[in-house]
C-alpha atoms as a PDB file:
ATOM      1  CA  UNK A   1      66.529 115.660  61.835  1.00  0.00           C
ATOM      2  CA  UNK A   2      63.963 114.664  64.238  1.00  0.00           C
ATOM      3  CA  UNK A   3      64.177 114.925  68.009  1.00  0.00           C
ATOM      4  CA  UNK A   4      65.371 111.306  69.102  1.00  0.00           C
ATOM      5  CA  UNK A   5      68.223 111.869  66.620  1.00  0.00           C
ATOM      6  CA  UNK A   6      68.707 115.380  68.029  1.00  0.00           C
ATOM      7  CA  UNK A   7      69.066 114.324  71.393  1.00  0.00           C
ATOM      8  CA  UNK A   8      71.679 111.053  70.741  1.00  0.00           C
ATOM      9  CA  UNK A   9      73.249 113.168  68.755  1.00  0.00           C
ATOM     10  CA  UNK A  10      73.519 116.109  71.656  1.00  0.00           C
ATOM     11  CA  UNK A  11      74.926 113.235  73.841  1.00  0.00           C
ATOM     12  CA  UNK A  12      77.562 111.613  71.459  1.00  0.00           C
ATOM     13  CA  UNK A  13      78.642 114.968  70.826  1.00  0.00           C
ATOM     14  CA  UNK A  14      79.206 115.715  74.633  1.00  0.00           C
ATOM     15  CA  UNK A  15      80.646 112.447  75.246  1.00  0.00           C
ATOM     16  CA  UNK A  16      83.367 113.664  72.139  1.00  0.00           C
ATOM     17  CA  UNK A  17      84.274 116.658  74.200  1.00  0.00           C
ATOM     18  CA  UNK A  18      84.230 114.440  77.316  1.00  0.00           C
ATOM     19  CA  UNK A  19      87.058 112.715  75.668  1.00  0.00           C
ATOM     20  CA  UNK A  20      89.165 115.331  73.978  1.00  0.00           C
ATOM     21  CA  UNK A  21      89.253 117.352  77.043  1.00  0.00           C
ATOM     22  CA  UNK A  22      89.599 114.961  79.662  1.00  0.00           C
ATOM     23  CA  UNK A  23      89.974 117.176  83.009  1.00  0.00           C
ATOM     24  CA  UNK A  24      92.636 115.702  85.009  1.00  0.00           C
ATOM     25  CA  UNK A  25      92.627 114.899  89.028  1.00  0.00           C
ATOM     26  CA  UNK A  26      94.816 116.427  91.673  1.00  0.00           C
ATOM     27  CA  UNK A  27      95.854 114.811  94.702  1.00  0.00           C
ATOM     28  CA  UNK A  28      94.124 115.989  98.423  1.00  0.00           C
ATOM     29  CA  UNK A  29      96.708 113.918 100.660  1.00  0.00           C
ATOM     30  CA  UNK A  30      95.273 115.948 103.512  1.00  0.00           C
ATOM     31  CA  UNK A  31      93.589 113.395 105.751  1.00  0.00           C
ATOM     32  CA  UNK A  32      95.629 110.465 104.682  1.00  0.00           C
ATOM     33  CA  UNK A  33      98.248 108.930 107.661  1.00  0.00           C
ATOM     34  CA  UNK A  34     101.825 109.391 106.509  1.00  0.00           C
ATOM     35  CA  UNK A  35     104.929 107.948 108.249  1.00  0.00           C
ATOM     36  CA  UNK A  36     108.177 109.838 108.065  1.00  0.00           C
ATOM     37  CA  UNK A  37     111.789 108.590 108.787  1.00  0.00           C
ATOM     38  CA  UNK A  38     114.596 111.367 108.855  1.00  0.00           C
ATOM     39  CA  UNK A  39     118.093 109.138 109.167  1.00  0.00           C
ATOM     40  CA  UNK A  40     121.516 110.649 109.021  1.00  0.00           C
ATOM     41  CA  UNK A  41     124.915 108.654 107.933  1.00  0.00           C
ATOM     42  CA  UNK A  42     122.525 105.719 107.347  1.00  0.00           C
ATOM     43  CA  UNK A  43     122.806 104.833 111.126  1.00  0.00           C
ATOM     44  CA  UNK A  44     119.160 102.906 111.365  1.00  0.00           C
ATOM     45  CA  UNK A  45     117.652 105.800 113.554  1.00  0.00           C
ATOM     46  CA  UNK A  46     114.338 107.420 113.041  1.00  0.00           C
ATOM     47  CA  UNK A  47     114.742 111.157 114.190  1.00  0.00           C
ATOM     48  CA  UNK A  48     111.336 111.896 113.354  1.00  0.00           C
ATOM     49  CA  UNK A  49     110.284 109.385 115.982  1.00  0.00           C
ATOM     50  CA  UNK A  50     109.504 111.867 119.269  1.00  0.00           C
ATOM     51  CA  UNK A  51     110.839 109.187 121.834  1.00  0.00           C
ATOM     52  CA  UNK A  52     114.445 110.142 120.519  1.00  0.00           C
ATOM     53  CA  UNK A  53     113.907 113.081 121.972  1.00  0.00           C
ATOM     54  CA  UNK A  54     114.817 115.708 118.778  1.00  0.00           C
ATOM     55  CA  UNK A  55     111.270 116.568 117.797  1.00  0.00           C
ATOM     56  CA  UNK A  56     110.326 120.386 119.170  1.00  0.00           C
ATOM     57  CA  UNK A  57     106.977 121.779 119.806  1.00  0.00           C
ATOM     58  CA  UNK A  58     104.950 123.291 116.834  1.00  0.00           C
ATOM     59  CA  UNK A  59     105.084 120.075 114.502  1.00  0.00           C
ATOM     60  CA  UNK A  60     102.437 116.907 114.286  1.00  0.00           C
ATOM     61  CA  UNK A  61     105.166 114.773 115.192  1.00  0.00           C
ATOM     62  CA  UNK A  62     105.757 116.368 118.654  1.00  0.00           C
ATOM     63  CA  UNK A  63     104.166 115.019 121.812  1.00  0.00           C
ATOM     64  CA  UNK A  64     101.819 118.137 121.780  1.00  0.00           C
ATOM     65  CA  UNK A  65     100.148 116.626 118.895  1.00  0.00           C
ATOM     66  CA  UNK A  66      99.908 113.616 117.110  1.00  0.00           C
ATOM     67  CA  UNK A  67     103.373 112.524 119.374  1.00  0.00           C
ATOM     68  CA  UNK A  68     104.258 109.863 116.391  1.00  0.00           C
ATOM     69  CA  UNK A  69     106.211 109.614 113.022  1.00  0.00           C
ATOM     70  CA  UNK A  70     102.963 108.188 111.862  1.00  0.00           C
ATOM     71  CA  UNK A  71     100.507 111.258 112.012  1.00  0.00           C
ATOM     72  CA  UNK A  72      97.456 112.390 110.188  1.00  0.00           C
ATOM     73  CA  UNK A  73      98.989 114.997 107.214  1.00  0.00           C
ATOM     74  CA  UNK A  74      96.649 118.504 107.819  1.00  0.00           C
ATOM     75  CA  UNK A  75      98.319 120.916 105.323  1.00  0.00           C
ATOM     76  CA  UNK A  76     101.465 121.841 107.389  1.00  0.00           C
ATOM     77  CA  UNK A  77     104.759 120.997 110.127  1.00  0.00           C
ATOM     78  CA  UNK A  78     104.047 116.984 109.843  1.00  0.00           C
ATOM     79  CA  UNK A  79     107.671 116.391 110.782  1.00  0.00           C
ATOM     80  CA  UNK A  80     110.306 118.462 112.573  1.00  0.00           C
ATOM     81  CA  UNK A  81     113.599 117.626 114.013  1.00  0.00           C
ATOM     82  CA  UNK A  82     115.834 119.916 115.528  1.00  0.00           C
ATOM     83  CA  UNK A  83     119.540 119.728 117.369  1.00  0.00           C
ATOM     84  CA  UNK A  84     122.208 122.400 117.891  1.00  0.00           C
ATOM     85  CA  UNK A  85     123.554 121.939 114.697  1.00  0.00           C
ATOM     86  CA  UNK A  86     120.453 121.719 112.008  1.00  0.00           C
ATOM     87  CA  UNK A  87     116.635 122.174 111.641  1.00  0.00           C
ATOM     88  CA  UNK A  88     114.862 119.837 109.339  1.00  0.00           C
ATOM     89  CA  UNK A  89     111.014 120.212 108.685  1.00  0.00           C
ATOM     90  CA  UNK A  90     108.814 117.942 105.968  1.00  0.00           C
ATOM     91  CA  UNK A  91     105.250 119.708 105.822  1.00  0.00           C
ATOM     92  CA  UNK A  92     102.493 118.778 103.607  1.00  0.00           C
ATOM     93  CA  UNK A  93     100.438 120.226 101.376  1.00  0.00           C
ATOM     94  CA  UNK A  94      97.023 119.107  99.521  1.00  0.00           C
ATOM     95  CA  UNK A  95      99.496 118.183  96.552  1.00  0.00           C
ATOM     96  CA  UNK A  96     102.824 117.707  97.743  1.00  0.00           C
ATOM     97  CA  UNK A  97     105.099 118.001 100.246  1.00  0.00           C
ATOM     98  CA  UNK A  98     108.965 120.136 100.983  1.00  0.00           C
ATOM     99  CA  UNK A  99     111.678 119.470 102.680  1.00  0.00           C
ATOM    100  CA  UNK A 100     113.560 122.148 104.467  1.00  0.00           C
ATOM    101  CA  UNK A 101     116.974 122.100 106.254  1.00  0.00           C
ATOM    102  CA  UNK A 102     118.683 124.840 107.432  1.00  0.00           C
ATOM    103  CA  UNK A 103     122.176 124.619 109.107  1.00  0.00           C
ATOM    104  CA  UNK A 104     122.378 126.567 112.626  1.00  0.00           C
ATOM    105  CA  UNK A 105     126.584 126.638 113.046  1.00  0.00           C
ATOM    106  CA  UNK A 106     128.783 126.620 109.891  1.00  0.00           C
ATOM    107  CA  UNK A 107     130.202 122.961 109.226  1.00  0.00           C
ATOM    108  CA  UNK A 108     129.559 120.004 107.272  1.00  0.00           C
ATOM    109  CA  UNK A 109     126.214 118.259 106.774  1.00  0.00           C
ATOM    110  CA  UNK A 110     125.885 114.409 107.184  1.00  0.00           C
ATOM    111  CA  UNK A 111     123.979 112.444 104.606  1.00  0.00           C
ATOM    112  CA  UNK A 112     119.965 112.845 105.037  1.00  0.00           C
ATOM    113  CA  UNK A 113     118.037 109.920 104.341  1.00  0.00           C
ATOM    114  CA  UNK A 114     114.246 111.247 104.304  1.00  0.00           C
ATOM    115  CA  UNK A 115     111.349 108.433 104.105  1.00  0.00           C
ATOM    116  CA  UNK A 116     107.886 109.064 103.669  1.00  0.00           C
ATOM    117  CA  UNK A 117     105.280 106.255 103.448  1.00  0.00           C
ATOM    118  CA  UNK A 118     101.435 107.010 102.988  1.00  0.00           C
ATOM    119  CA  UNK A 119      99.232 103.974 101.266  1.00  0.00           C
ATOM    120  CA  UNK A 120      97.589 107.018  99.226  1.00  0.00           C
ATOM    121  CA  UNK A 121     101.118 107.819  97.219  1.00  0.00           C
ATOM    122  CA  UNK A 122     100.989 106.537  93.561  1.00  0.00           C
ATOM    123  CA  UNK A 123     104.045 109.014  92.386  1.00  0.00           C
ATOM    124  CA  UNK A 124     106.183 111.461  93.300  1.00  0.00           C
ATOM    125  CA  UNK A 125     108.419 114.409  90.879  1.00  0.00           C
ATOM    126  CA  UNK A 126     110.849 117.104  92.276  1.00  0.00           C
ATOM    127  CA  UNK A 127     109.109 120.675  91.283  1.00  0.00           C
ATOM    128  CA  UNK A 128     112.609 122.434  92.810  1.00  0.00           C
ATOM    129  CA  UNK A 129     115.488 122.016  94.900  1.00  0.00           C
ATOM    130  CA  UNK A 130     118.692 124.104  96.376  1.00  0.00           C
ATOM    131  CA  UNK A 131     120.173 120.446  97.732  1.00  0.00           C
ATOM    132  CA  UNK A 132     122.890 119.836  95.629  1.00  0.00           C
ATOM    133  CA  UNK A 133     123.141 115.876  94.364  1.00  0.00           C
ATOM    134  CA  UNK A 134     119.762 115.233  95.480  1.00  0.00           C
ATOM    135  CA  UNK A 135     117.990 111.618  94.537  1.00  0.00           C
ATOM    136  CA  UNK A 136     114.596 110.258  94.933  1.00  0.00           C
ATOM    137  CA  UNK A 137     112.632 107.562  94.277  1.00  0.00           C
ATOM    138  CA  UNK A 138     109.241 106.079  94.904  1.00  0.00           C
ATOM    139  CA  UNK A 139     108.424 101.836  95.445  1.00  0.00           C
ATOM    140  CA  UNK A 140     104.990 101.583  96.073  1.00  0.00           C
ATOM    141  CA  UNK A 141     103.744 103.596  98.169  1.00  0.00           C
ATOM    142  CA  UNK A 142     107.334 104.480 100.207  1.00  0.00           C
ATOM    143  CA  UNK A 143     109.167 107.935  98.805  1.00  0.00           C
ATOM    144  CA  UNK A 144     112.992 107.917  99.785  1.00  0.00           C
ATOM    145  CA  UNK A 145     114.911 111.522  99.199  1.00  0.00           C
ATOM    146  CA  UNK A 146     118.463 111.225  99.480  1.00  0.00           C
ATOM    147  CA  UNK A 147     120.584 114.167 100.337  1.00  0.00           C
ATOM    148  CA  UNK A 148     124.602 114.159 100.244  1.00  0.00           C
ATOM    149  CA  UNK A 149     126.491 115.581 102.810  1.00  0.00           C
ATOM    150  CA  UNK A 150     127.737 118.998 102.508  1.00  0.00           C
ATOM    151  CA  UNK A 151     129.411 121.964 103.577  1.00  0.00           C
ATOM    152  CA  UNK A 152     126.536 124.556 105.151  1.00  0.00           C
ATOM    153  CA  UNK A 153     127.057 128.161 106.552  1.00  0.00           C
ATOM    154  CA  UNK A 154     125.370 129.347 109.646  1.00  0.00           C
ATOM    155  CA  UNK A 155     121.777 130.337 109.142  1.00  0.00           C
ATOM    156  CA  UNK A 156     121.677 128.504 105.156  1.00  0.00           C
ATOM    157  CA  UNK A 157     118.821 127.026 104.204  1.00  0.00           C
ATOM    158  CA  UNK A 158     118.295 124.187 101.495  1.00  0.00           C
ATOM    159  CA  UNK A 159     114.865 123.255 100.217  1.00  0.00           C
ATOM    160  CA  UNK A 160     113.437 120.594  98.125  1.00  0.00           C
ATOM    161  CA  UNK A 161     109.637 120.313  96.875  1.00  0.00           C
ATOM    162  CA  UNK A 162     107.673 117.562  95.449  1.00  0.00           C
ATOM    163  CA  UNK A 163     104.143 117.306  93.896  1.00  0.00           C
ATOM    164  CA  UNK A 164     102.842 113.692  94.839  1.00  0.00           C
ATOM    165  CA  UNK A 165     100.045 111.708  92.926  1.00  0.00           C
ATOM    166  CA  UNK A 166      97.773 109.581  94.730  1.00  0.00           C
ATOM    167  CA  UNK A 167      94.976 107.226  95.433  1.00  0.00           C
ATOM    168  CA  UNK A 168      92.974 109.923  97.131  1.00  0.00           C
ATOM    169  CA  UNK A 169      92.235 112.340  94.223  1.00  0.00           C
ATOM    170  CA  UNK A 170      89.577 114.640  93.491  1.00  0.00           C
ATOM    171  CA  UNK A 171      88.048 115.391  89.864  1.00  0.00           C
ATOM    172  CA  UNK A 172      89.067 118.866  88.924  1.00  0.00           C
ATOM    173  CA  UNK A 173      86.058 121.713  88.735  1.00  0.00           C
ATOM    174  CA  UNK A 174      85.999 121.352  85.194  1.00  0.00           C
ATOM    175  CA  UNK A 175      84.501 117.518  85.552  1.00  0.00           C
ATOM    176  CA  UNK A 176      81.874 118.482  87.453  1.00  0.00           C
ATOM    177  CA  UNK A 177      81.303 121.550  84.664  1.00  0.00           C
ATOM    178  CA  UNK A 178      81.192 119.182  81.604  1.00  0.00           C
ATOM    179  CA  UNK A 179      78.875 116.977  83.712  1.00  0.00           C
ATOM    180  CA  UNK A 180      76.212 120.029  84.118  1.00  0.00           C
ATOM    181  CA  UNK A 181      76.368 120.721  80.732  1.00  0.00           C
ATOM    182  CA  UNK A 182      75.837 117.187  79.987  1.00  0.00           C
ATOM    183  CA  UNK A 183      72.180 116.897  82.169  1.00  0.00           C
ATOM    184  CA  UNK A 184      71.156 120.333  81.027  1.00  0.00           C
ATOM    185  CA  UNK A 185      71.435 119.084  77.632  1.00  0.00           C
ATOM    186  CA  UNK A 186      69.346 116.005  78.489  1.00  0.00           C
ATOM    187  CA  UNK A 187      66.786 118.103  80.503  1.00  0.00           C
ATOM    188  CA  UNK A 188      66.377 120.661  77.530  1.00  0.00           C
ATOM    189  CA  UNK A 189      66.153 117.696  75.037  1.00  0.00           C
ATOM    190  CA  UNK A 190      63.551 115.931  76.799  1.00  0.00           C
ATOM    191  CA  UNK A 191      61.434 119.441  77.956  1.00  0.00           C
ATOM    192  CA  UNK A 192      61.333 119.729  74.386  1.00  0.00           C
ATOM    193  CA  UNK A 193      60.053 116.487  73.669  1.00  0.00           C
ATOM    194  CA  UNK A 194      57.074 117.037  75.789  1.00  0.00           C
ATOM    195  CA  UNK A 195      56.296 120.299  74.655  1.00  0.00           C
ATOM    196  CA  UNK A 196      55.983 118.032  71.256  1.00  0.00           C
ATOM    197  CA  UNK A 197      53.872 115.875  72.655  1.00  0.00           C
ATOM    198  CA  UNK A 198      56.564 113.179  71.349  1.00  0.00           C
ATOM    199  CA  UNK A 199      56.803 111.294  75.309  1.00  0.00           C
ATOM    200  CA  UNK A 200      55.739 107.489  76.142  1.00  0.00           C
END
């Protein structure tokens, strides 16, 4: 076999493993803008939205931060909402996001409506959840979680978590890997073909 064949066949052979072992992306949503709506009862109000006057200090959606339910996701506390009868928190990861409630007096729960809406979403799929009945869905780029009401004791906590696809993904380490492989073959290959005096 001589050393043009060789070399094609050193890249057709890479390009196979390229293809049996493609390396899949993860999301990063860190750095995209997210916009969150927490509604109970379906009553048309935003309690993420600071000016209603439920959002504590601590979250990204407070007016010591970002003081908007539109706000830059950085890894953590995007949304909080707090009265005297609940806490609800949405943070963000580089993947994903959860949803937290936890009931401060023993009573019922009203229906939670969560919305999320960041142009980078693509798809969304529960990973857990203690919420019992709990829906979701994605339409372009909005995620809506729908919680039923229910019964809560003092100091429980219900969680749900997510893992989100998006627009804004990075190639895995093992891409990069199979690319280095790829020009050290070529390099070697064509080292070798000067050292053969077979150039030009």
């Amino acid at each position: 076999m001589n050393l043009k064949a060789k070399c094609a066949f050193s890249i057709g052979f890479l390009g196979l493993l390229c293809l049996m072992f493609p390396a899949s992306a993860r999301a990063d949503l860190v750095g995209t803008t997210v916009t969150g709506s927490l509604d109970f009862d379906a009553n048309g109000l935003n309690f993420y939205n600071p000016a209603m006057g439920f959002v504590p200090a601590g979250f990204q959606n407070s007016a010591g931060a970002q003081d908007s339910n539109t706000v830059v996701i950085v890894g953590g506390n995007e949304f909080g909402f707090s009265d005297e009868i609940n806490t609800d928190v949405t943070s963000f990861s580089s993947t994903g996001f959860t949803f937290t409630d936890t009931s401060i007096t023993v009573g019922p729960n009203l229906n939670i409506t969560l919305t999320l809406t960041d142009p980078a979403f693509t798809g969304v799929s529960l990973i857990s959840s203690t919420f019992p009945g709990l829906t979701f869905t994605i339409s372009g780029d909005q995620i809506t979680v729908d919680i039923p009401g229910l019964k809560a004791s003092a100091g429980e906590v219900f969680t749900a978590s997510f893992n989100v696809t998006s627009t804004s993904s990075v190639p895995e380490p093992s891409t990069y890997g199979l690319m280095l492989i790829g020009f050290g073959f070529l390099g070697l290959m064509l080292a070798m073909r000067k050292r053969l005096g077979l150039g030009e």
